[in-house]
C-alpha atoms as a PDB file:
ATOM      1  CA  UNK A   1      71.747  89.079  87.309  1.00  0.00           C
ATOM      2  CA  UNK A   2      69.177  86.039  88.562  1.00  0.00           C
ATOM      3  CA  UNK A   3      71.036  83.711  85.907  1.00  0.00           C
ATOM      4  CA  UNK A   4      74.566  84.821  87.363  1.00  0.00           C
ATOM      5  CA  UNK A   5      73.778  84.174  90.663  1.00  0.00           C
ATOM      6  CA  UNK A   6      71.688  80.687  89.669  1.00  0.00           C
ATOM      7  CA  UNK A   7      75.088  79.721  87.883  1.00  0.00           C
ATOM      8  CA  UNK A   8      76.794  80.365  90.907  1.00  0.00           C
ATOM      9  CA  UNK A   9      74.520  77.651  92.665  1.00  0.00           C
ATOM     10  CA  UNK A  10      75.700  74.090  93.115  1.00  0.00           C
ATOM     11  CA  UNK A  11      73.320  71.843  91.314  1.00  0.00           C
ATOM     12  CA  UNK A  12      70.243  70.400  92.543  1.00  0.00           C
ATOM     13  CA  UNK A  13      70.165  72.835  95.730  1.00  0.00           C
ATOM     14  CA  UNK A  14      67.666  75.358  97.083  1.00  0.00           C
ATOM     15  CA  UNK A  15      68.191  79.061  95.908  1.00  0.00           C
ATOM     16  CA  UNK A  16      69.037  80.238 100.408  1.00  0.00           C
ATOM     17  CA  UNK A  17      71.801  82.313 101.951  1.00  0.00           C
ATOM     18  CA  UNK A  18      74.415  80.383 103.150  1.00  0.00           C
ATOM     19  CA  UNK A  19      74.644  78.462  99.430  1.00  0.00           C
ATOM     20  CA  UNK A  20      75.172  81.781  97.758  1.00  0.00           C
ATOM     21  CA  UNK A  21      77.460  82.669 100.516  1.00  0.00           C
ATOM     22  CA  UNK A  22      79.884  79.885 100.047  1.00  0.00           C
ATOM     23  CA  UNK A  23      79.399  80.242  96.883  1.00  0.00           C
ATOM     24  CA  UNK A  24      80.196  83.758  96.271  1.00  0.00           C
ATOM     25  CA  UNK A  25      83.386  83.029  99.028  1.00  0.00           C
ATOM     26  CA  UNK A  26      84.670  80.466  96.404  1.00  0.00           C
ATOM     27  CA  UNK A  27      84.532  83.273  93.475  1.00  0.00           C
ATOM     28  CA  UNK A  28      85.270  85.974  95.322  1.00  0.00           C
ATOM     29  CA  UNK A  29      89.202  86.239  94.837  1.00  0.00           C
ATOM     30  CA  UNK A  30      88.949  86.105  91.303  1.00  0.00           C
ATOM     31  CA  UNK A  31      86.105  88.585  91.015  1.00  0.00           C
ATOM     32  CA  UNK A  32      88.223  91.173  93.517  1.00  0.00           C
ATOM     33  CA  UNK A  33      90.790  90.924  90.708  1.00  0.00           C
ATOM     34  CA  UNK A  34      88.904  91.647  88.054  1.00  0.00           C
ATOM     35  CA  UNK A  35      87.539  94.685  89.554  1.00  0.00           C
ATOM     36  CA  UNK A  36      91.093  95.430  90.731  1.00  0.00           C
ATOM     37  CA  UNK A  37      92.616  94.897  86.918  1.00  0.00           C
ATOM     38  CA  UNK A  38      89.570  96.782  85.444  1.00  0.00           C
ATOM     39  CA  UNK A  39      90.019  99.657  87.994  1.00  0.00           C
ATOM     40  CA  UNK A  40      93.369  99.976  87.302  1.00  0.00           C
ATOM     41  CA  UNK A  41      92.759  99.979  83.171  1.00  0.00           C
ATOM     42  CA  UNK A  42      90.016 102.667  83.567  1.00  0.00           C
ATOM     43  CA  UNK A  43      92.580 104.790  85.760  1.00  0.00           C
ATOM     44  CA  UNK A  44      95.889 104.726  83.866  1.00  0.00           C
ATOM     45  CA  UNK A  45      95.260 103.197  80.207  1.00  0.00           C
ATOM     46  CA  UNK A  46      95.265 106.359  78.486  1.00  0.00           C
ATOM     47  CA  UNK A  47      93.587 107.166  74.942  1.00  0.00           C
ATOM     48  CA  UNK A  48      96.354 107.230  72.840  1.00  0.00           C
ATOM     49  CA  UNK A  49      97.892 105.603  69.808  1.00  0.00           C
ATOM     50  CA  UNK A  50      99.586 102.857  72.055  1.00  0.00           C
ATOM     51  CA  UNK A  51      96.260 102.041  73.948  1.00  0.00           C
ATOM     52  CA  UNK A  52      96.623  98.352  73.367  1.00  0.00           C
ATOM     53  CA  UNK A  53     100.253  97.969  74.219  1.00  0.00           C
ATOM     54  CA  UNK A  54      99.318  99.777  77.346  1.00  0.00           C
ATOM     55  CA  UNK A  55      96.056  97.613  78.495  1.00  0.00           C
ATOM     56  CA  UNK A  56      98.966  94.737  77.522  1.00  0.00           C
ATOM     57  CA  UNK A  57     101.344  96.484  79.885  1.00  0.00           C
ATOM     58  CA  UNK A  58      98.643  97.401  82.595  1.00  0.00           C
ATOM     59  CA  UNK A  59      96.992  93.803  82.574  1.00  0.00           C
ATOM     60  CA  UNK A  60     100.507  92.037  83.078  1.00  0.00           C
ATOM     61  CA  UNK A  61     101.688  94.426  85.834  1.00  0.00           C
ATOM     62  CA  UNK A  62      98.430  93.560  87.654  1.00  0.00           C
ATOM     63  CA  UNK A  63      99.004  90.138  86.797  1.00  0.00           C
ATOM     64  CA  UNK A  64     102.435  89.871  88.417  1.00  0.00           C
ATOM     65  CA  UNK A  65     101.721  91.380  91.593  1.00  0.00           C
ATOM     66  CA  UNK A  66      97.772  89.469  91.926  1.00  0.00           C
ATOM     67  CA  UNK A  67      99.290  86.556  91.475  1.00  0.00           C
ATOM     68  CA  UNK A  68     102.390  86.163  94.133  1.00  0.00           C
ATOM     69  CA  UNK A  69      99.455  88.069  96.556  1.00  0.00           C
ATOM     70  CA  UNK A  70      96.782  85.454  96.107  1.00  0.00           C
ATOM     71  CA  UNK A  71     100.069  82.828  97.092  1.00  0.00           C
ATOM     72  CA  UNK A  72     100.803  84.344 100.526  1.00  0.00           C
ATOM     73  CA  UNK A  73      97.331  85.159 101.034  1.00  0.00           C
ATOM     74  CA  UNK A  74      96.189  81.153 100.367  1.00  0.00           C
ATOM     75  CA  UNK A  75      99.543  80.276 102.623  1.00  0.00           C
ATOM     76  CA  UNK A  76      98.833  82.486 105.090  1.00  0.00           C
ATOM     77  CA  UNK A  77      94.862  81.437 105.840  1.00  0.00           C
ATOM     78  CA  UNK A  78      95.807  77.969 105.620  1.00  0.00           C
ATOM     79  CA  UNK A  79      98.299  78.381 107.902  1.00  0.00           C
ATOM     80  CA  UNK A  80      95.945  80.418 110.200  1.00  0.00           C
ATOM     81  CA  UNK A  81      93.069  77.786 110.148  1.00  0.00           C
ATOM     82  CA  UNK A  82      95.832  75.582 111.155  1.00  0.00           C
ATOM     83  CA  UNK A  83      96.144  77.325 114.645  1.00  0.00           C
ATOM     84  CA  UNK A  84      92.687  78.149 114.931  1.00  0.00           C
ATOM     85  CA  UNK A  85      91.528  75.178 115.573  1.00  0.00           C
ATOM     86  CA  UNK A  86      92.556  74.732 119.052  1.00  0.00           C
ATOM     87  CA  UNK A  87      89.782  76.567 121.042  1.00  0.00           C
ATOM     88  CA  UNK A  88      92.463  78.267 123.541  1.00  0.00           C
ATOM     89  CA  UNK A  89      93.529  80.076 120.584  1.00  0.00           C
ATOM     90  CA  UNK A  90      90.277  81.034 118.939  1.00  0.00           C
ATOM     91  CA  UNK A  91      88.846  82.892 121.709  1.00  0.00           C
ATOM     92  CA  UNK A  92      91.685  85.579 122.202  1.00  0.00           C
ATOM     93  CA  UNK A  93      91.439  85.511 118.259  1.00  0.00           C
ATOM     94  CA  UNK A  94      88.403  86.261 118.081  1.00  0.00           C
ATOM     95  CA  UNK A  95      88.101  88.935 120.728  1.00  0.00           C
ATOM     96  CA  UNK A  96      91.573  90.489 119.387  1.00  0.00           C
ATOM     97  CA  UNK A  97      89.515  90.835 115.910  1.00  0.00           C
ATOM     98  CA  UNK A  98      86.395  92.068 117.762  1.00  0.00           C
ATOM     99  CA  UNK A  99      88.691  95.037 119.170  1.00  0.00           C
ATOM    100  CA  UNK A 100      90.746  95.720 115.821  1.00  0.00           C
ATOM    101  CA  UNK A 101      87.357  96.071 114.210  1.00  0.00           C
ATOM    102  CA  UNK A 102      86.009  98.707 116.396  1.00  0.00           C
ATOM    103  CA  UNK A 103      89.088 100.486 116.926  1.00  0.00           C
ATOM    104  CA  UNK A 104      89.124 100.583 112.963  1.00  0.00           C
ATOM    105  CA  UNK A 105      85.349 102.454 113.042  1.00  0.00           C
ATOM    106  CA  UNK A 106      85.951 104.553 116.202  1.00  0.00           C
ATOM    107  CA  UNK A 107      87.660 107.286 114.235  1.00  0.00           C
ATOM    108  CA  UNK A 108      84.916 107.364 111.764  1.00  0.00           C
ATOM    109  CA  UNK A 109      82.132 107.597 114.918  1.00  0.00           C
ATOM    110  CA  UNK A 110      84.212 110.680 116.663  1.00  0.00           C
ATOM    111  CA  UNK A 111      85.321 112.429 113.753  1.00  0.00           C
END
């Protein structure tokens, strides 16, 4: 694990927080499909005789929606930092996230 997250590292820089932040912000869409594609093989890849026709068939399904997803996602963030840099739009941003976020745990706190 230490030699994954060293790897991870630019070189020549301190092992600190923020590094391993940006770094693991860099990998992180390709690691979410991975686990994505390997949940979806472990859930509907049956053991059968056409196992590896169906890991084929599972990997390339995943593999045709991940990849217009990651596209509208990358287009839509850039698009996004775009507007947020104007500070009269970044506070009602921000506070609009602020409220989505607790509004998204308030049915967990009064269930």
């Amino acid at each position: 694990m230490a030699a994954h997250l060293v790897a991870l590292l630019p070189k020549g820089k301190a092992l600190d927080v923020r590094s391993l932040d940006s770094a693991f912000a860099a990998r992180g869409s390709r690691q979410t499909q991975v686990i994505m594609a390997l949940s979806a093989l472990a859930a509907y890849a049956g053991v059968v005789d056409g196992y590896t026709s169906s890991v084929f068939f599972i990997a390339a399904l995943c593999a045709l929606i991940a990849i217009p997803c990651s596209g509208v996602w990358l287009l839509f963030g850039a698009s996004l930092s775009r507007l947020l840099r104007d500070p009269r739009v970044t506070r009602p941003f921000n506070w609009t996230m602020a409220a989505l976020l607790v509004a998204s745990i308030a049915p967990i706190l009064f269930e």
